[in-house]
Protein backbone atom coordinates (compact mmCIF):
# COMPACT_ATOMS: atom_id res chain seq x y z
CA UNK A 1 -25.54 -22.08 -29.45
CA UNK A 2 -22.66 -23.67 -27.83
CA UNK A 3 -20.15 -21.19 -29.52
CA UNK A 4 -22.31 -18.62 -28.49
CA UNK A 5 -22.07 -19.81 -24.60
CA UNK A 6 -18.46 -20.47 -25.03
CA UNK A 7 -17.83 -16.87 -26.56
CA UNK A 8 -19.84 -15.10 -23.63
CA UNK A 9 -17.84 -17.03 -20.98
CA UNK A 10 -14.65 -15.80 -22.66
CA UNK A 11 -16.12 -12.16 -22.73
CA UNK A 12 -16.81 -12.82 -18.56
CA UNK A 13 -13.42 -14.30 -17.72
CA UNK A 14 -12.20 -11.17 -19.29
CA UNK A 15 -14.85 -8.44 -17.16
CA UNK A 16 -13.84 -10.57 -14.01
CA UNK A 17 -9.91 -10.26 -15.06
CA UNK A 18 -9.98 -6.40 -15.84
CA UNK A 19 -11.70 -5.93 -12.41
CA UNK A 20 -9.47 -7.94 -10.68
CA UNK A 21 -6.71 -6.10 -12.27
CA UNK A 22 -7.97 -2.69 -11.70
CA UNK A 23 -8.92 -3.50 -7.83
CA UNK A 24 -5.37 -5.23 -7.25
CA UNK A 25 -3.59 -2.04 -9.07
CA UNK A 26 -5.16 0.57 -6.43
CA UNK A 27 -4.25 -2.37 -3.09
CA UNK A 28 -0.74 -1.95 -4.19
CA UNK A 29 -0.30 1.64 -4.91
CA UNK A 30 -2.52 2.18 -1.70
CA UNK A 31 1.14 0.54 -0.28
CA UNK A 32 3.29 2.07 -2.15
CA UNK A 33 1.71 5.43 -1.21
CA UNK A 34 1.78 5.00 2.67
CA UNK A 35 5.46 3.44 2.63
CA UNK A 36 6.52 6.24 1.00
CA UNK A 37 4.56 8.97 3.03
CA UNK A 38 6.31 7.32 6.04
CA UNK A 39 10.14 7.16 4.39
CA UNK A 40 9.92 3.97 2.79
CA UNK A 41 11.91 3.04 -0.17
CA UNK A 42 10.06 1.04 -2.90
CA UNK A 43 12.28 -1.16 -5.51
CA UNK A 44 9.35 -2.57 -6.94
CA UNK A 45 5.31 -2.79 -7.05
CA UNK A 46 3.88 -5.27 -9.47
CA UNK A 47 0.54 -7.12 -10.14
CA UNK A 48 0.46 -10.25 -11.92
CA UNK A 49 -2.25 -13.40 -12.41
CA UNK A 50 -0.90 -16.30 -10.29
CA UNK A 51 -0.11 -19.24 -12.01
CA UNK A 52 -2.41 -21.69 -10.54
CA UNK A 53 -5.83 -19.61 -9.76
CA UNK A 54 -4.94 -17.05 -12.41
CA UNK A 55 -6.34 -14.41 -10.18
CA UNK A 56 -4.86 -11.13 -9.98
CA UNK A 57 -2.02 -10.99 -7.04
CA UNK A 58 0.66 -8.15 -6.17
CA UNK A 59 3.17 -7.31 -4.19
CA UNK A 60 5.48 -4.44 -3.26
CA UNK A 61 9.13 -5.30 -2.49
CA UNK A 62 9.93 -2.15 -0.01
CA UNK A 63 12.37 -1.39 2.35
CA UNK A 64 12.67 -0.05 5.92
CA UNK A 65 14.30 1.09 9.45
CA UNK A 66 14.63 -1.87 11.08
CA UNK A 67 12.59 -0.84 14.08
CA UNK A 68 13.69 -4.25 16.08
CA UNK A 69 17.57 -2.95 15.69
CA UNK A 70 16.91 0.69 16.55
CA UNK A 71 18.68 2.24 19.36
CA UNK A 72 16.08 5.54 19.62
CA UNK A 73 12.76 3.60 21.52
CA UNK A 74 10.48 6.40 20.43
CA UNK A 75 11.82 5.90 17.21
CA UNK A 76 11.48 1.87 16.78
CA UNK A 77 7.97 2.42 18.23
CA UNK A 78 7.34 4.84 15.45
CA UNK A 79 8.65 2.74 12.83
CA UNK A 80 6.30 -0.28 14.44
CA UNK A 81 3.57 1.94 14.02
CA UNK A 82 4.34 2.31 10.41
CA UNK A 83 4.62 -1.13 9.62
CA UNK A 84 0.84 -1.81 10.94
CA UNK A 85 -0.48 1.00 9.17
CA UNK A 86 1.34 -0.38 5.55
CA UNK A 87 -0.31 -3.75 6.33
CA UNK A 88 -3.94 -1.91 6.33
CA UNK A 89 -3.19 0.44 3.22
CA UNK A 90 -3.67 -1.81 0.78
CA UNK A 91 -7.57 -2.94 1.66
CA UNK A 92 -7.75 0.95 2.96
CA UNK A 93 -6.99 2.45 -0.87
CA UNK A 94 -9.29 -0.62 -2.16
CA UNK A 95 -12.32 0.13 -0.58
CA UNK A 96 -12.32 3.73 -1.25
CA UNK A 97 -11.97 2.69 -4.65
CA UNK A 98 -14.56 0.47 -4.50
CA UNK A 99 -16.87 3.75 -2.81
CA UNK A 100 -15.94 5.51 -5.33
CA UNK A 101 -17.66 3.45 -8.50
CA UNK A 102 -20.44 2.32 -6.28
CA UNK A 103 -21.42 4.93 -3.52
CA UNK A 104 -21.50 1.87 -0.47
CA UNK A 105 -19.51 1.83 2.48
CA UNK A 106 -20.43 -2.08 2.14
CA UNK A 107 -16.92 -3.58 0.75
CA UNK A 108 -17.96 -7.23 -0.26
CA UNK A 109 -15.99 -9.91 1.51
CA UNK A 110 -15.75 -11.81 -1.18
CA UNK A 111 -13.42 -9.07 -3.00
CA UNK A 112 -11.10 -8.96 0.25
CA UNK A 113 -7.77 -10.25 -1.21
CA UNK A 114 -6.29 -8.68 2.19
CA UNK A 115 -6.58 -11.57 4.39
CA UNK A 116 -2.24 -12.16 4.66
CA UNK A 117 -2.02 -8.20 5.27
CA UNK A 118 -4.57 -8.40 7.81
CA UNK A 119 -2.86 -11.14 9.64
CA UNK A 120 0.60 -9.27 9.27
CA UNK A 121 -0.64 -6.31 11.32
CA UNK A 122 -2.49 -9.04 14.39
CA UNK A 123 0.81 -10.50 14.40
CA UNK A 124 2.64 -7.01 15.44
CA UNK A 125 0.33 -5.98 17.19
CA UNK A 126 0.26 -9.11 19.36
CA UNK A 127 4.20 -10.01 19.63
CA UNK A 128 4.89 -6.05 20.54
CA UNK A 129 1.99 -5.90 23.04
CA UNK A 130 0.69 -2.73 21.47
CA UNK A 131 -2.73 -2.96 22.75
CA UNK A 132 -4.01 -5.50 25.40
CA UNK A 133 -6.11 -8.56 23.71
CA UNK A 134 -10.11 -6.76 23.66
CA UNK A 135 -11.62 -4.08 23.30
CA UNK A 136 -8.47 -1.86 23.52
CA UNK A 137 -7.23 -3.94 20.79
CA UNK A 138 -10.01 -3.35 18.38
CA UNK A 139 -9.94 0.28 19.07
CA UNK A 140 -6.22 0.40 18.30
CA UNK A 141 -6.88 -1.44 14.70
CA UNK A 142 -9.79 1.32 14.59
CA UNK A 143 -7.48 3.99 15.27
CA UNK A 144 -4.77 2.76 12.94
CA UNK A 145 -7.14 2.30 9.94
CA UNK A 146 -8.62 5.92 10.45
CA UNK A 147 -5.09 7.22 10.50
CA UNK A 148 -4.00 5.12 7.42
CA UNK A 149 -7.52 6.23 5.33
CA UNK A 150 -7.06 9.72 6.59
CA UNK A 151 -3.38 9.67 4.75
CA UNK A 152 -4.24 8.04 1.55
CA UNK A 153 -7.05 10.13 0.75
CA UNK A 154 -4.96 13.32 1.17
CA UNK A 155 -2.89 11.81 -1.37
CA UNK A 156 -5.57 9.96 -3.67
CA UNK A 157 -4.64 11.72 -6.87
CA UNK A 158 -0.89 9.82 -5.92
CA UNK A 159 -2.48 6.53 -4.90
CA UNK A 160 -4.78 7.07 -8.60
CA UNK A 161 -1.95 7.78 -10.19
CA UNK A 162 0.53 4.86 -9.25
CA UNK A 163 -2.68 2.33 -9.74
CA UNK A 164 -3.02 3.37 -13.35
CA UNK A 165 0.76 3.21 -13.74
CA UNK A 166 0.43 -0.46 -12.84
CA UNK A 167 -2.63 -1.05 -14.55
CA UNK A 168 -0.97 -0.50 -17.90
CA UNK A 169 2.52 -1.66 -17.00
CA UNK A 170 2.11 -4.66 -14.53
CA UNK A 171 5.49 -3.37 -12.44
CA UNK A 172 6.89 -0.05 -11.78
CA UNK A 173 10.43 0.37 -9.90
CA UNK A 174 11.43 3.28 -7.67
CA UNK A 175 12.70 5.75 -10.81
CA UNK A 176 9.29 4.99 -12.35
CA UNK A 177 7.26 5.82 -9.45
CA UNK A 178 9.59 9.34 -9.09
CA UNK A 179 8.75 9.85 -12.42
CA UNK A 180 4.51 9.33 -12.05
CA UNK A 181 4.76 11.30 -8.81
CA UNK A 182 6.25 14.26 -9.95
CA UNK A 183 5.57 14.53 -12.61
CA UNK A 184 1.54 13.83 -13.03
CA UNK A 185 0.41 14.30 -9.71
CA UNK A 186 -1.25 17.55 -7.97
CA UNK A 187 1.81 17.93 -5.31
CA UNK A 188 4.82 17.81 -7.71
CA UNK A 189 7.04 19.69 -5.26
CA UNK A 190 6.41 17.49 -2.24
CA UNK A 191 6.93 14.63 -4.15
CA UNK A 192 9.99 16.22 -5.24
CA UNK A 193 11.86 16.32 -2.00
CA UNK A 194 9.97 13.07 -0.64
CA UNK A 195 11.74 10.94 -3.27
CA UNK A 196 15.21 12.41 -3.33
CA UNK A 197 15.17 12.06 0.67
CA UNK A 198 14.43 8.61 0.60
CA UNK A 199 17.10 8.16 -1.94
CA UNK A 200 19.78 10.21 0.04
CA UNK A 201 19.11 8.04 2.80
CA UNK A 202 18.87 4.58 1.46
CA UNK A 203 22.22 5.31 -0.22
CA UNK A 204 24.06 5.63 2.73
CA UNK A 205 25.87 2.40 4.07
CA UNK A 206 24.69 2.74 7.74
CA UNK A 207 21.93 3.96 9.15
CA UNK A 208 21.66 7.38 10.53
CA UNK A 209 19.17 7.52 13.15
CA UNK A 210 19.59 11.25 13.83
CA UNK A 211 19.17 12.12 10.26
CA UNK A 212 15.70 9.95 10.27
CA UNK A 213 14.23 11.36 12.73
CA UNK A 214 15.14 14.76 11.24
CA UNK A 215 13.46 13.39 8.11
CA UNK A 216 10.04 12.05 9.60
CA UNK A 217 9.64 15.57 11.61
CA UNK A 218 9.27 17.41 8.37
C-alpha cells in the first residue's frame, strides 16, 4: 500500500511538472513573439525548474532601443509603449493557451506565475505618467492588453511554435528561433525579413534612429 501511495505521488509530481512546463513554454514564447513583432532582438528564451521550489520558471534575455536615451520623443514614447505591452505578453499567450484546452475565459489565479511582469508594466506606467492613477489608468492596462492579445493571436501558430521549441529543448537562442520561424511557421516570408532586420540593426555599433523608425513603419 505504501509503495502504491508513494508511486502515485511520483506519477502526480510528474502531471503537475509537465503542466507547469508546458504553461511556462507558451509565457515565454508569448515574449519572445511580441519583442520580436516590435524589433526586439532575442539572445535567449529558456525555461528551467528553480532550484529551491522546483517549479517551472523562464526568462527571455532580449534586447532593445533604449527609449530613456532616445533623441526622437515620438519614438521613445513608442518604444515605452512596447516595453508595457512585452511585460503583459507573457500571461496574454498563457491564458489563451489555457482557453484553448479548457473553453473558460476564467484563468485560475493560482496558475498566474506573472505577478513580477505585472509589476514591471505598474512601474512604467507610473514613473512615465502614462495614464493618471484611476480609472484612466485601468483603461490604459485594458487598452494595452487588448492590443498585446490582438498581436499574439495573429501570430499564434509563431507563439505555438516557439513554445514547443522550448518544451523539448529548455533554451532556444536567436539562430534557433530564425530557424522555427521560418521555417515551420504559416508566415515564412515575414518572418524572413523580420529576423534579418533585427539582425542588420543590432549589428551596427550605434544606433540609427532614422533607420528604426523606417523599420517599425513597415
Amino acid at each position: 500500500m505504501y509503495k502504491y501511495a508513494e508511486s502515485l505521488d511520483s506519477v502526480r509530481k510528474k502531471v503537475t511538472h509537465t503542466h507547469e512546463l508546458i504553461s511556462t513554454s507558451h509565457h515565454e514564447a508569448g515574449h519572445t513573439i511580441y519583442a520580436l513583432l516590435h524589433f526586439m532582438t532575442i539572445h535567449s528564451v529558456k525555461v528551467f525548474p528553480e532550484k529551491k521550489t522546483k517549479r517551472i520558471e523562464g526568462f527571455t534575455h532580449y534586447d532593445s532601443l533604449d527609449y530613456t536615451k532616445l533623441d526622437d520623443a515620438e519614438l521613445a514614447t513608442e518604444r515605452l509603449h512596447a516595453e508595457i505591452g512585452l511585460s503583459y505578453a507573457g500571461l496574454v499567450a498563457e491564458k489563451y493557451q489555457y482557453k484553448l484546452h479548457s473553453g473558460s475565459d476564467k484563468f485560475p489565479s493560482f496558475l498566474d506565475g506573472s505577478s513580477n511582469d505585472l509589476q514591471e508594466a505598474s512601474a512604467l506606467i507610473k514613473k512615465y505618467n502614462i495614464a493618471p492613477p484611476g480609472r484612466k489608468r485601468y483603461n490604459y492596462k485594458k487598452r494595452m492588453v487588448r492590443r498585446t492579445t490582438r498581436e499574439l493571436l495573429e501570430h499564434w501558430d509563431a507563439v505555438t511554435a516557439v513554445a514547443h521549441g522550448l518544451f523539448q529543448k529548455k533554451r532556444l537562442g536567436f539562430k534557433e528561433l530564425k530557424n522555427i520561424l521560418t521555417k515551420k511557421t504559416e508566415h515564412k516570408e515575414f518572418w524572413k525579413e523580420r529576423m534579418r532586420a533585427i539582425e542588420i540593426f543590432y549589428d551596427k555599433p550605434e544606433v540609427d534612429e532614422k533607420l528604426f523608425r523606417s523599420m517599425i513603419s513597415l
